[in-house]
C-alpha atoms as a PDB file:
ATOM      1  CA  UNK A   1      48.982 -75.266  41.157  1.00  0.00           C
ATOM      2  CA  UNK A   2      47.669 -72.083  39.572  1.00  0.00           C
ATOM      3  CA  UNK A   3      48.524 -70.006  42.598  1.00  0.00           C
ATOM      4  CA  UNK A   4      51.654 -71.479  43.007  1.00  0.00           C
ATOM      5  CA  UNK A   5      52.103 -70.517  39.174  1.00  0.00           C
ATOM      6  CA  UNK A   6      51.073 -66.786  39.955  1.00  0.00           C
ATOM      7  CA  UNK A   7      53.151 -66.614  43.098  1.00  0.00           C
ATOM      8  CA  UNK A   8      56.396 -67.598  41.492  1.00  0.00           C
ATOM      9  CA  UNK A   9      55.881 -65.264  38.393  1.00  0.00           C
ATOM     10  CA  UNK A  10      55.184 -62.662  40.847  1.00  0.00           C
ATOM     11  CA  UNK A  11      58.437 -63.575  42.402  1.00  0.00           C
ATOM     12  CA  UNK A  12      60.526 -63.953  39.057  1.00  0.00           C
ATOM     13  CA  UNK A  13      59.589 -60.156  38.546  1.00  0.00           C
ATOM     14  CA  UNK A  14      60.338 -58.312  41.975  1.00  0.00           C
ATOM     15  CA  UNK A  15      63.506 -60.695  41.787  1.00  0.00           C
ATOM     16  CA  UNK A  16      64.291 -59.656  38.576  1.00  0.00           C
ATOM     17  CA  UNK A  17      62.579 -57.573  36.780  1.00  0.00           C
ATOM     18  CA  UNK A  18      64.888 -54.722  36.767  1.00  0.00           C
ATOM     19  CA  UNK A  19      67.970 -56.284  35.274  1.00  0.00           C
ATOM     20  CA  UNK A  20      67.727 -55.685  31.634  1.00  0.00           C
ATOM     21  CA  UNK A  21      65.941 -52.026  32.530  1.00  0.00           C
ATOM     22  CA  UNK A  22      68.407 -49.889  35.228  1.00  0.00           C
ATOM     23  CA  UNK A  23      71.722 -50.309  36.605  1.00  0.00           C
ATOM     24  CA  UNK A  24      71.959 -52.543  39.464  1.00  0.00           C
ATOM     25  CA  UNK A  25      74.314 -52.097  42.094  1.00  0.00           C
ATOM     26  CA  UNK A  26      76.077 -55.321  41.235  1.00  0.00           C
ATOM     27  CA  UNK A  27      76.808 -54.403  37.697  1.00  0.00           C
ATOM     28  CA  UNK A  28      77.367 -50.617  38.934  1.00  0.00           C
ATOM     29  CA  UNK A  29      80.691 -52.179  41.316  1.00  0.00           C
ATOM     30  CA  UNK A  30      81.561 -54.636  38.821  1.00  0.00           C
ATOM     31  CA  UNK A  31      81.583 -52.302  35.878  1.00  0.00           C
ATOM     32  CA  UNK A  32      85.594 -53.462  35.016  1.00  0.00           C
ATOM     33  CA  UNK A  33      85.253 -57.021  35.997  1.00  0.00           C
ATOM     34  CA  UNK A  34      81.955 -56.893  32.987  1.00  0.00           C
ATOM     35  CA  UNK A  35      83.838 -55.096  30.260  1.00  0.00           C
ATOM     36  CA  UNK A  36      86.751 -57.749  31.220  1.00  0.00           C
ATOM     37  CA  UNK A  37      84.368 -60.352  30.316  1.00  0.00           C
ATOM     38  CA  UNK A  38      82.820 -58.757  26.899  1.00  0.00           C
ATOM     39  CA  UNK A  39      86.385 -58.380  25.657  1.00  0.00           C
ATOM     40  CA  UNK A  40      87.794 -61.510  26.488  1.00  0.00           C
ATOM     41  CA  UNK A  41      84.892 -63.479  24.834  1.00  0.00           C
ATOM     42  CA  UNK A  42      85.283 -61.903  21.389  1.00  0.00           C
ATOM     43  CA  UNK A  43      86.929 -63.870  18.811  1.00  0.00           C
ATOM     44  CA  UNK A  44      89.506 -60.559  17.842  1.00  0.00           C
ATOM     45  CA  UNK A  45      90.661 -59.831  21.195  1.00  0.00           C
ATOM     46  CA  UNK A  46      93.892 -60.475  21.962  1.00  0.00           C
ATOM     47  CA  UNK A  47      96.331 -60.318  25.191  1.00  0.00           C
ATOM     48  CA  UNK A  48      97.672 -57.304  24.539  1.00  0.00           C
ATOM     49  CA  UNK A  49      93.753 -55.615  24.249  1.00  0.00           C
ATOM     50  CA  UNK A  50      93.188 -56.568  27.625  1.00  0.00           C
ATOM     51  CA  UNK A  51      96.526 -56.039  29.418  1.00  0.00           C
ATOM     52  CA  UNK A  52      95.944 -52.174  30.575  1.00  0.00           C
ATOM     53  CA  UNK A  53      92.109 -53.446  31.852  1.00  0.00           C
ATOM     54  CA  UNK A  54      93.505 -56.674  34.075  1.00  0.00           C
ATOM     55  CA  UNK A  55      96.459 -53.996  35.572  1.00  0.00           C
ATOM     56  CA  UNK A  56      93.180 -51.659  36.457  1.00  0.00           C
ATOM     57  CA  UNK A  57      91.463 -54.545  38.045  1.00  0.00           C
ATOM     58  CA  UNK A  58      94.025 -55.443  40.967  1.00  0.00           C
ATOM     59  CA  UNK A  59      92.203 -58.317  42.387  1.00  0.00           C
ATOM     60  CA  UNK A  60      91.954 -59.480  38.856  1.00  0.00           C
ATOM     61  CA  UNK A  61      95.855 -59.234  38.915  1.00  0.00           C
ATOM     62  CA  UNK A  62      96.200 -61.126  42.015  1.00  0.00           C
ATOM     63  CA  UNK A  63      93.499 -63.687  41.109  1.00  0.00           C
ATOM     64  CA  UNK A  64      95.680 -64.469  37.904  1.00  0.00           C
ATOM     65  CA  UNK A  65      99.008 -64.736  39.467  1.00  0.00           C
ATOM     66  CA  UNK A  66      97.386 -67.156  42.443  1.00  0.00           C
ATOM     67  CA  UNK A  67      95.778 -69.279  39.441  1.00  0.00           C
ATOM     68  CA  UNK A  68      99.360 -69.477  37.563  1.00  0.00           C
ATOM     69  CA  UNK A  69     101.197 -70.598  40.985  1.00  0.00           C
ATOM     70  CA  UNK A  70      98.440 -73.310  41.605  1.00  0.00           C
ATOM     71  CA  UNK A  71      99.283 -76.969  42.255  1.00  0.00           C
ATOM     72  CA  UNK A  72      96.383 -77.113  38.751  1.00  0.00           C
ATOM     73  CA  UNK A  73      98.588 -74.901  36.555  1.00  0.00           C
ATOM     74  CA  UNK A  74     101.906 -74.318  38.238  1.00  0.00           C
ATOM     75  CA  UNK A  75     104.964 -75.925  36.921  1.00  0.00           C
ATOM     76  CA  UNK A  76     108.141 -76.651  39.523  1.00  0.00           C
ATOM     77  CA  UNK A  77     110.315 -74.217  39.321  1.00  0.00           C
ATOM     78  CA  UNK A  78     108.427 -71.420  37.922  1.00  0.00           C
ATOM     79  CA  UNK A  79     106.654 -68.909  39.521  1.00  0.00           C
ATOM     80  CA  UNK A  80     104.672 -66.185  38.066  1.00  0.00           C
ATOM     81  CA  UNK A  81     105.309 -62.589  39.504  1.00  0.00           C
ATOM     82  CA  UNK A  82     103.079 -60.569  37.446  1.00  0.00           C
ATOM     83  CA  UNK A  83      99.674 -60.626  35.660  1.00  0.00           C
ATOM     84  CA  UNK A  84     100.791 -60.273  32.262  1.00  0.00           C
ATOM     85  CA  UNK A  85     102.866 -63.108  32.854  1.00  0.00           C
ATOM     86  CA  UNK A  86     100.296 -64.853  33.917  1.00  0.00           C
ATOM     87  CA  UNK A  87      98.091 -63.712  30.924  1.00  0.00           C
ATOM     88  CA  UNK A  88     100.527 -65.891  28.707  1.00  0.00           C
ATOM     89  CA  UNK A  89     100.442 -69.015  30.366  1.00  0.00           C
ATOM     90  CA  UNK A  90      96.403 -69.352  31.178  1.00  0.00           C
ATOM     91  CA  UNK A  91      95.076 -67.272  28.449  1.00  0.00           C
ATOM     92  CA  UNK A  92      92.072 -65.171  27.752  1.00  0.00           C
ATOM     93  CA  UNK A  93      89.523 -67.973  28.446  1.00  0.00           C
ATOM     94  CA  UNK A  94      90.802 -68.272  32.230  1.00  0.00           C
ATOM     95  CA  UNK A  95      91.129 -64.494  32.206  1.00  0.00           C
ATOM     96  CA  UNK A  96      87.302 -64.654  31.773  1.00  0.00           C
ATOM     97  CA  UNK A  97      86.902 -67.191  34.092  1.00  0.00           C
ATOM     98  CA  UNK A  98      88.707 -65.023  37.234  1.00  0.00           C
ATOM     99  CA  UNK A  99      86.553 -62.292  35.967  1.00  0.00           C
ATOM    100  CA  UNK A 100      83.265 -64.079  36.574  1.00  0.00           C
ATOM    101  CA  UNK A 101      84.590 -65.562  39.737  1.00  0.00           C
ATOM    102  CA  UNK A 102      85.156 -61.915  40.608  1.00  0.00           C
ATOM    103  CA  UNK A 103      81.749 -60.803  39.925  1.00  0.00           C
ATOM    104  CA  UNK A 104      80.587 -63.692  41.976  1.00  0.00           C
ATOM    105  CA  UNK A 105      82.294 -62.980  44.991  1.00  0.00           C
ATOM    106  CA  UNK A 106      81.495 -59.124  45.257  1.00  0.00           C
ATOM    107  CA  UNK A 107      77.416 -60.019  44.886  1.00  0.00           C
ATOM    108  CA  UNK A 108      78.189 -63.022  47.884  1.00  0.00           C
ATOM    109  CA  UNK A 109      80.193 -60.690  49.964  1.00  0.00           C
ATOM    110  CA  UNK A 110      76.995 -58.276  49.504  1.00  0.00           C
ATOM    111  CA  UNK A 111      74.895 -61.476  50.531  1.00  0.00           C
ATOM    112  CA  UNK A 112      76.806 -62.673  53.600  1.00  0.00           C
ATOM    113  CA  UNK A 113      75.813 -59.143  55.157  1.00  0.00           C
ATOM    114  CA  UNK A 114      72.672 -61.435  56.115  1.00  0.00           C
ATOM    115  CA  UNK A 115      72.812 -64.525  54.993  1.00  0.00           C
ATOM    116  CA  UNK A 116      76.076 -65.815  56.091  1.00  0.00           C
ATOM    117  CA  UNK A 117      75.751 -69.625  56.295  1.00  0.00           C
ATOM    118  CA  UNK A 118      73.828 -69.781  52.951  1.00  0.00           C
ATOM    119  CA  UNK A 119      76.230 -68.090  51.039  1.00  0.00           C
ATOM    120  CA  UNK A 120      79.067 -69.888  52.337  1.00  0.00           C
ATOM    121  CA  UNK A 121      77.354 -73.208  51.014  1.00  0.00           C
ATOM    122  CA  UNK A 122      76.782 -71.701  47.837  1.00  0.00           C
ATOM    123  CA  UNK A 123      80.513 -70.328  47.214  1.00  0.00           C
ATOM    124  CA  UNK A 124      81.750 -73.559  48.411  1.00  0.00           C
ATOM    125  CA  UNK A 125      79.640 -75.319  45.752  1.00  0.00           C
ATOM    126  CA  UNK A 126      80.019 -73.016  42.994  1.00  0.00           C
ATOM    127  CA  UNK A 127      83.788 -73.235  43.120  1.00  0.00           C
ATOM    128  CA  UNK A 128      83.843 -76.703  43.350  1.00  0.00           C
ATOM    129  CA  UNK A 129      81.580 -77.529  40.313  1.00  0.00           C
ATOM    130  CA  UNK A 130      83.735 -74.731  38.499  1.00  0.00           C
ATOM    131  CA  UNK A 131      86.707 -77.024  39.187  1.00  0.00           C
ATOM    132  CA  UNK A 132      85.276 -80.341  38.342  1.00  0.00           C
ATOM    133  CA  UNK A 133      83.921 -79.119  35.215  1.00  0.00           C
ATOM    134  CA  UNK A 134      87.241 -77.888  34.089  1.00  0.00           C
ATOM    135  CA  UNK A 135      88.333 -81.557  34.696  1.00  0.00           C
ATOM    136  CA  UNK A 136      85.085 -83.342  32.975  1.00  0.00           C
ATOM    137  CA  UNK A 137      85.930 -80.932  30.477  1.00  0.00           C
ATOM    138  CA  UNK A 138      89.252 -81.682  29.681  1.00  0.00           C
ATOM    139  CA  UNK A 139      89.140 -85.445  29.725  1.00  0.00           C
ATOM    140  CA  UNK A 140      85.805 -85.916  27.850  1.00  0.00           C
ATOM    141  CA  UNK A 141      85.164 -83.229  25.183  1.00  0.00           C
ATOM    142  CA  UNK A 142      86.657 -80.801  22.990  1.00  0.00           C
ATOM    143  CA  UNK A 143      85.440 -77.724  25.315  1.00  0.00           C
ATOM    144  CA  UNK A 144      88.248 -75.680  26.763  1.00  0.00           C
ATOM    145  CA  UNK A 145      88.337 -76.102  30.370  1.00  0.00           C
ATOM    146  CA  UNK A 146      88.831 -72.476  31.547  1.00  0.00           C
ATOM    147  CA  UNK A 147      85.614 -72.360  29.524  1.00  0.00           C
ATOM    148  CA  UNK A 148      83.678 -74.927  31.855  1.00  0.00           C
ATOM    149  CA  UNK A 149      85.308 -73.512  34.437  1.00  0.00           C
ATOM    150  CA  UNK A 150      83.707 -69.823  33.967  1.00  0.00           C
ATOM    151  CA  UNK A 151      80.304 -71.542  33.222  1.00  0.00           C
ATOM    152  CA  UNK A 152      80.387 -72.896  36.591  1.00  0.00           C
ATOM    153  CA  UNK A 153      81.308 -69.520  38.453  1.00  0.00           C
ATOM    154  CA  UNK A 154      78.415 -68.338  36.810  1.00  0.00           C
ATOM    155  CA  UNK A 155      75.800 -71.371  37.349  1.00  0.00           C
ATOM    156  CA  UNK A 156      74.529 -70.525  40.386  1.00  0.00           C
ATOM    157  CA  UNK A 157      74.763 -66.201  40.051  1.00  0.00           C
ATOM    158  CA  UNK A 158      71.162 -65.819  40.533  1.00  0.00           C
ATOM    159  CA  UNK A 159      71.166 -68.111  43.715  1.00  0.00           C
ATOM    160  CA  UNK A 160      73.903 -65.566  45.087  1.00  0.00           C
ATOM    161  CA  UNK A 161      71.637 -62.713  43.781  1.00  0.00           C
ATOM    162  CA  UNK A 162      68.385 -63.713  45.844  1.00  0.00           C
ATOM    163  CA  UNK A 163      70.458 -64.162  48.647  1.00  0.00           C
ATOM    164  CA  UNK A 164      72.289 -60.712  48.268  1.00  0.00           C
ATOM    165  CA  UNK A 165      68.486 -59.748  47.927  1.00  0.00           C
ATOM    166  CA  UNK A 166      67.402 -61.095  50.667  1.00  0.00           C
ATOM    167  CA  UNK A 167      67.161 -58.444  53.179  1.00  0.00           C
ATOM    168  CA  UNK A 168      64.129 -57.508  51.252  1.00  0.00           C
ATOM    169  CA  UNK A 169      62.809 -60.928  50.193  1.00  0.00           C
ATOM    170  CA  UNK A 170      63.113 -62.722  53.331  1.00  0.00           C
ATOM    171  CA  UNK A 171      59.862 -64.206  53.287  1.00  0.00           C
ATOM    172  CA  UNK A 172      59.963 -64.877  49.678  1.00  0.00           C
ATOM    173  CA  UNK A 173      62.037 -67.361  49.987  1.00  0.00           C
ATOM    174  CA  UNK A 174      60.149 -69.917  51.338  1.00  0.00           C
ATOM    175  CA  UNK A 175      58.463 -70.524  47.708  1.00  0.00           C
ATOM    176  CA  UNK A 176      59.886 -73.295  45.975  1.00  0.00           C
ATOM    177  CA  UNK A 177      62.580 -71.030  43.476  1.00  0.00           C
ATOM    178  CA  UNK A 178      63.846 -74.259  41.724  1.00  0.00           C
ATOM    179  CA  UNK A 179      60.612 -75.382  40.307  1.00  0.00           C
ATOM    180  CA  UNK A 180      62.476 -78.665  40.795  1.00  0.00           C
ATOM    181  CA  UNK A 181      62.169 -80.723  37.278  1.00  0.00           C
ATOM    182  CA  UNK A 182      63.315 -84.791  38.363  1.00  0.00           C
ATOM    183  CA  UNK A 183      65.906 -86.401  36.642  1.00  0.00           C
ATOM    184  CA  UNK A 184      64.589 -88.850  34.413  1.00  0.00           C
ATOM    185  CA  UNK A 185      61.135 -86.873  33.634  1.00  0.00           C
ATOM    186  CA  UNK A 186      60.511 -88.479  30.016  1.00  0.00           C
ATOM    187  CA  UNK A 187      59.258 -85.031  28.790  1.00  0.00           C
ATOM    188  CA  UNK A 188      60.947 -82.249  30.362  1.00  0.00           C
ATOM    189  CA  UNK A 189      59.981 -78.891  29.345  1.00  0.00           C
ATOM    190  CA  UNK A 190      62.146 -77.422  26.423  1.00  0.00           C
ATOM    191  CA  UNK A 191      62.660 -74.175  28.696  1.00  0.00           C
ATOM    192  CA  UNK A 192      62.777 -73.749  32.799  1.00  0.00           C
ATOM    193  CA  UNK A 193      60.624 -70.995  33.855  1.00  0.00           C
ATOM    194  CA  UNK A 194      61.523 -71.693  37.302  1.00  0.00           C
ATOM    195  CA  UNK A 195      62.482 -68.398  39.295  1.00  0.00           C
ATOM    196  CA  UNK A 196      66.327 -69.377  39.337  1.00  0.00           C
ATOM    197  CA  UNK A 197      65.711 -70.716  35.427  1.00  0.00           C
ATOM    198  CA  UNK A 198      64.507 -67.017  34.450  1.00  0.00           C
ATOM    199  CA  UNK A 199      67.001 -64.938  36.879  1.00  0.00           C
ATOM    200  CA  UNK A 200      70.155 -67.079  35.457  1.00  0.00           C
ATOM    201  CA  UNK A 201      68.509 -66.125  31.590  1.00  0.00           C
ATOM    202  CA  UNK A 202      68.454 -62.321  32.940  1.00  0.00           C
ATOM    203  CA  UNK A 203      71.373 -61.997  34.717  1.00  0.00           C
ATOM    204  CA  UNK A 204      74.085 -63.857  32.396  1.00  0.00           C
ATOM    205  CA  UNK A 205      72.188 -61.371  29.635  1.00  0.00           C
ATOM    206  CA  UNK A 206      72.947 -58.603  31.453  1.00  0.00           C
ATOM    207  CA  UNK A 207      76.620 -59.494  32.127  1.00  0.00           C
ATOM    208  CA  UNK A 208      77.453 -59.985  27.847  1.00  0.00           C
ATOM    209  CA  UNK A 209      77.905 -63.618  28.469  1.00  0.00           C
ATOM    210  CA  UNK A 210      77.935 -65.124  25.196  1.00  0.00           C
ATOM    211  CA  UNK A 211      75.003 -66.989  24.016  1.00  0.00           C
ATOM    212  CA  UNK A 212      76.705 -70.521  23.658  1.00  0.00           C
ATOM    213  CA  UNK A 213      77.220 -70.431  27.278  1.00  0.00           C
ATOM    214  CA  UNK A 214      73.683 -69.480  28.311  1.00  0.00           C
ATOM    215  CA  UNK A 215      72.453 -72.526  26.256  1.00  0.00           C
ATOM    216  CA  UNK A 216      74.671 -74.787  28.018  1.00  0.00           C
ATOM    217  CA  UNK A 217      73.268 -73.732  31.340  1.00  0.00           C
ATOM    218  CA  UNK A 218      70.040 -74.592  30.074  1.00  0.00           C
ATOM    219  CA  UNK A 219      70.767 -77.943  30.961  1.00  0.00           C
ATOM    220  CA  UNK A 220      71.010 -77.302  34.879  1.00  0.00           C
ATOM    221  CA  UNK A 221      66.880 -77.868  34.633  1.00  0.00           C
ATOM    222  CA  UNK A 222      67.072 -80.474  31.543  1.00  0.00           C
ATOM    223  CA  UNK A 223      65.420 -84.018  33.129  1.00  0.00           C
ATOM    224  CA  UNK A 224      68.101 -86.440  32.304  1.00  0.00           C
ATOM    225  CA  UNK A 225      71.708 -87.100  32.713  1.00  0.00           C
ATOM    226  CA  UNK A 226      74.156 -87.976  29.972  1.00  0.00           C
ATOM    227  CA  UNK A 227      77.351 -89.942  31.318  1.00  0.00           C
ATOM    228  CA  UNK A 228      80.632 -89.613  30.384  1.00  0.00           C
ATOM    229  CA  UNK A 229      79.644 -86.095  29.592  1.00  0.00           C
ATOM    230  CA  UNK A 230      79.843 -85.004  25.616  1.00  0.00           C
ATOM    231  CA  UNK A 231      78.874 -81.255  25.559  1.00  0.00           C
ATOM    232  CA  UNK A 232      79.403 -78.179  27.975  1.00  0.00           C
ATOM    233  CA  UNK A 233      76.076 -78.465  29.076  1.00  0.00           C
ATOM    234  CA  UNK A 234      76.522 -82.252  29.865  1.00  0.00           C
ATOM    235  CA  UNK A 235      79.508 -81.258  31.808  1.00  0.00           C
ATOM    236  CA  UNK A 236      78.199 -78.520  34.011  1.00  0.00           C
ATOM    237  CA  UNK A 237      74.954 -80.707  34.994  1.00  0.00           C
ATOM    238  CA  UNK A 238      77.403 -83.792  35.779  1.00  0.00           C
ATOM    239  CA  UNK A 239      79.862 -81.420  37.680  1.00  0.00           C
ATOM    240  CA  UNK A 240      76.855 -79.720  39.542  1.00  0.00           C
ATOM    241  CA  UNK A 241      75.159 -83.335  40.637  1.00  0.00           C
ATOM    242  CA  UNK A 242      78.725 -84.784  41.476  1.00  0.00           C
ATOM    243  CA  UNK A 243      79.566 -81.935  44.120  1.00  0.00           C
ATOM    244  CA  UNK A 244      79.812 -82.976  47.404  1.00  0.00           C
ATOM    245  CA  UNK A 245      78.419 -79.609  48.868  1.00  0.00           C
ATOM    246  CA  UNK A 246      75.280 -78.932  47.626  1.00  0.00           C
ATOM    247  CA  UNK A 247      73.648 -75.801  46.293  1.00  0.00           C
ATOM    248  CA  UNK A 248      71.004 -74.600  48.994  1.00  0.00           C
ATOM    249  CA  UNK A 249      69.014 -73.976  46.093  1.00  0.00           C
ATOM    250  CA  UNK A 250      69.378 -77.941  45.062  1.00  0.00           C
ATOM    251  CA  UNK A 251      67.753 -78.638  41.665  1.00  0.00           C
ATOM    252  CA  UNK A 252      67.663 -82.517  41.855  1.00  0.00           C
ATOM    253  CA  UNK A 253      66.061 -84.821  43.597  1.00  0.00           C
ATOM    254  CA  UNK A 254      69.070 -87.803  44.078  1.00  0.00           C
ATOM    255  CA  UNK A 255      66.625 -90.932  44.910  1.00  0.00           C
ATOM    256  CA  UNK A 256      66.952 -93.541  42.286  1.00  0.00           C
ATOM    257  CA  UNK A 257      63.120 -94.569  42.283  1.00  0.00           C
ATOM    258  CA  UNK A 258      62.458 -91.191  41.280  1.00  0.00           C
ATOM    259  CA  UNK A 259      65.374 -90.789  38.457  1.00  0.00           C
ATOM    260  CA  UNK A 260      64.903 -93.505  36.528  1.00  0.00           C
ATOM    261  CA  UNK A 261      68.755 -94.297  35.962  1.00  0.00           C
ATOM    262  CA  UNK A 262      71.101 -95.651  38.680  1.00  0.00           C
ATOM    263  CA  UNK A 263      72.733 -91.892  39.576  1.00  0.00           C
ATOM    264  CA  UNK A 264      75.048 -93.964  42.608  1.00  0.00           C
ATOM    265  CA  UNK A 265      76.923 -95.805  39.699  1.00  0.00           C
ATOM    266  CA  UNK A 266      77.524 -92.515  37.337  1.00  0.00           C
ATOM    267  CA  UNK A 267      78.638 -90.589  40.404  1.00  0.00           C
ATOM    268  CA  UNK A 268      80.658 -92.975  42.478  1.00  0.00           C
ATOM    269  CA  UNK A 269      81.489 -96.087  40.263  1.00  0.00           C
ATOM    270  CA  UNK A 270      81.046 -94.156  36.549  1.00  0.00           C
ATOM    271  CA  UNK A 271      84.097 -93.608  34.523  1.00  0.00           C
ATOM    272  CA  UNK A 272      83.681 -89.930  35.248  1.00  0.00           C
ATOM    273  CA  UNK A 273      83.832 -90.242  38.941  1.00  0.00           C
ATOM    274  CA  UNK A 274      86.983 -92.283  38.679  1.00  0.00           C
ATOM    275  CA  UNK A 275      88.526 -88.930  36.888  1.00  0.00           C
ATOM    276  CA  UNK A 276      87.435 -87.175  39.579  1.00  0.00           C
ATOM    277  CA  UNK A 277      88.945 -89.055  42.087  1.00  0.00           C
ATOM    278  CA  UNK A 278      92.083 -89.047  40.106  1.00  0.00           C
ATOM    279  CA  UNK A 279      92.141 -85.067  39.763  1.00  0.00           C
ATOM    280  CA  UNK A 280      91.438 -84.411  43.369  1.00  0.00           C
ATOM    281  CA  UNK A 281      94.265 -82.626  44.139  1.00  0.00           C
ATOM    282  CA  UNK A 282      93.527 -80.195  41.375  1.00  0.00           C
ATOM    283  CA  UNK A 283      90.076 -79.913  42.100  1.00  0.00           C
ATOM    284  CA  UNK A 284      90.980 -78.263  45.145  1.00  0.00           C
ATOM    285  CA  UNK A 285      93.719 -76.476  43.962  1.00  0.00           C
ATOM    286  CA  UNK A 286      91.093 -74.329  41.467  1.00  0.00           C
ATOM    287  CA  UNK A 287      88.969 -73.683  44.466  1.00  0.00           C
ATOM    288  CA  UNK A 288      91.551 -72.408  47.064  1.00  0.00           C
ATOM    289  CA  UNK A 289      92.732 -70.263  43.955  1.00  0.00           C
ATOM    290  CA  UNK A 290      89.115 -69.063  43.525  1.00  0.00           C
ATOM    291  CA  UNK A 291      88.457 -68.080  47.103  1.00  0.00           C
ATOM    292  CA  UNK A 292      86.504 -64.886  47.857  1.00  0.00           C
ATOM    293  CA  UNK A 293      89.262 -63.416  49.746  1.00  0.00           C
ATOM    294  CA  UNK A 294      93.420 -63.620  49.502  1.00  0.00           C
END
């Protein structure tokens, strides 16, 4: 257990250890996409503040205009030409949200130079626990769901670093990165220190996300599951174990003996996964919107 310990500290550091000292190349090429981010989560900044930075950004542009002319947000009859126009309608909150999925999809593209199938998997879940958090979101809490829906573009950003990585760490990745905590653990530890725990801490640091957010992704290693979800955090967790494709780096374990709660009936017979079923359509309107490419 010690070793393990040692090895996957060891790991944490040639992982991460640079973020919060040097420019990395992903925060080098993403340099707009960041500042987009930083001045669309302050509580003074307005449309008009961020207007000349999202006509700058032209994938930003197009990402907002697809987003407006989505079966989730589109209205018959209407369709959205531009980005400022766009900018009215979904706001700075889903401004943010294109941003991270932005910043996402340049460090995957960087990953799928050698890790194709892995990194499809992982887009393909991220987007889709994006999108079914902005539903839990909307029908459960008070959180704004462009806000769930940029906490789960970001969720899994250090699963699409290590893979983006990977040239180097190859071997590495054999260790365990999740640290896997079970669902239902009666004592789970107040803080992950699991290698994908630490490199999400680093990484959303290192990207300005605001600190409300990082808390809520604490819960991705929390050991229990709170259904209908009441908080962010309960919403990304939910959306993240109701995804059909799963992360390669899957945190969970799914067997019932081992949860201690009867997971099959929150995520296939649970109020929750009835609102799922009922939002389909828009579910997969959000992720065809979010694609890498287009």
């Amino acid at each position: 257990m010690r070793l393990e310990l040692t090895r996957r500290l060891d790991l944490q550091e040639r992982l991460f250890g640079g973020i919060e000292k040097e420019s990395l190349t992903f925060l080098t090429s993403s340099t707009g996409l960041i500042q987009l981010i930083d001045r669309a989560s302050s509580d003074s900044c307005t449309i008009d503040d961020v207007a000349r930075l999202v006509h700058s950004e032209p994938l930003v542009s197009a990402k907002m205009v697809a987003m407006a002319n989505s079966a989730a947000y589109g209205r018959p009859g209407r369709t959205v030409t531009n980005a400022r126009e766009a900018l009215s309608i979904l706001g700075l909150k889903m401004l943010r949200a294109v941003a991270a999925a932005l910043v996402t999809a340049q460090l995957a593209d960087r990953a799928a130079q050698v890790n194709q199938p892995a990194v499809g998997r992982l887009w393909a879940h991220s987007t889709e626990v994006a999108a079914l958090a902005a539903v839990l979101a909307r029908r459960f809490t008070q959180v704004a769901p462009e806000t769930a829906l940029f906490a789960g573009m970001l969720h899994d950003i250090a699963g699409f670093y290590v893979l983006a990585k990977a040239q180097e760490q190859v071997p590495a990745l054999s260790i365990d990165l999740a640290g896997r905590t079970q669902v239902g653990d009666p004592e789970p530890p107040e803080r992950s220190q699991s290698v994908l725990a630490v490199g999400t801490r680093r990484l959303l640091s290192a990207l300005n996300v605001p600190d409300e957010l990082s808390e809520a992704m604490e819960t991705l290693w929390r050991g229990y599951v709170i259904a209908p979800p009441e908080t962010l955090g309960d919403v990304l967790q939910l959306a993240n174990l109701m995804a059909q494709t799963q992360s390669p780096f899957e945190e969970f374990s799914r067997e019932p003996a081992q949860c201690g709660i009867d997971l099959d009936e929150v995520l296939e017979r649970g109020e929750a996964a009835q609102v799922v079923r009922q939002a389909y359509d828009e579910v997969r309107a959000v992720q065809q919107a979010l694609t890498r490419r287009g």
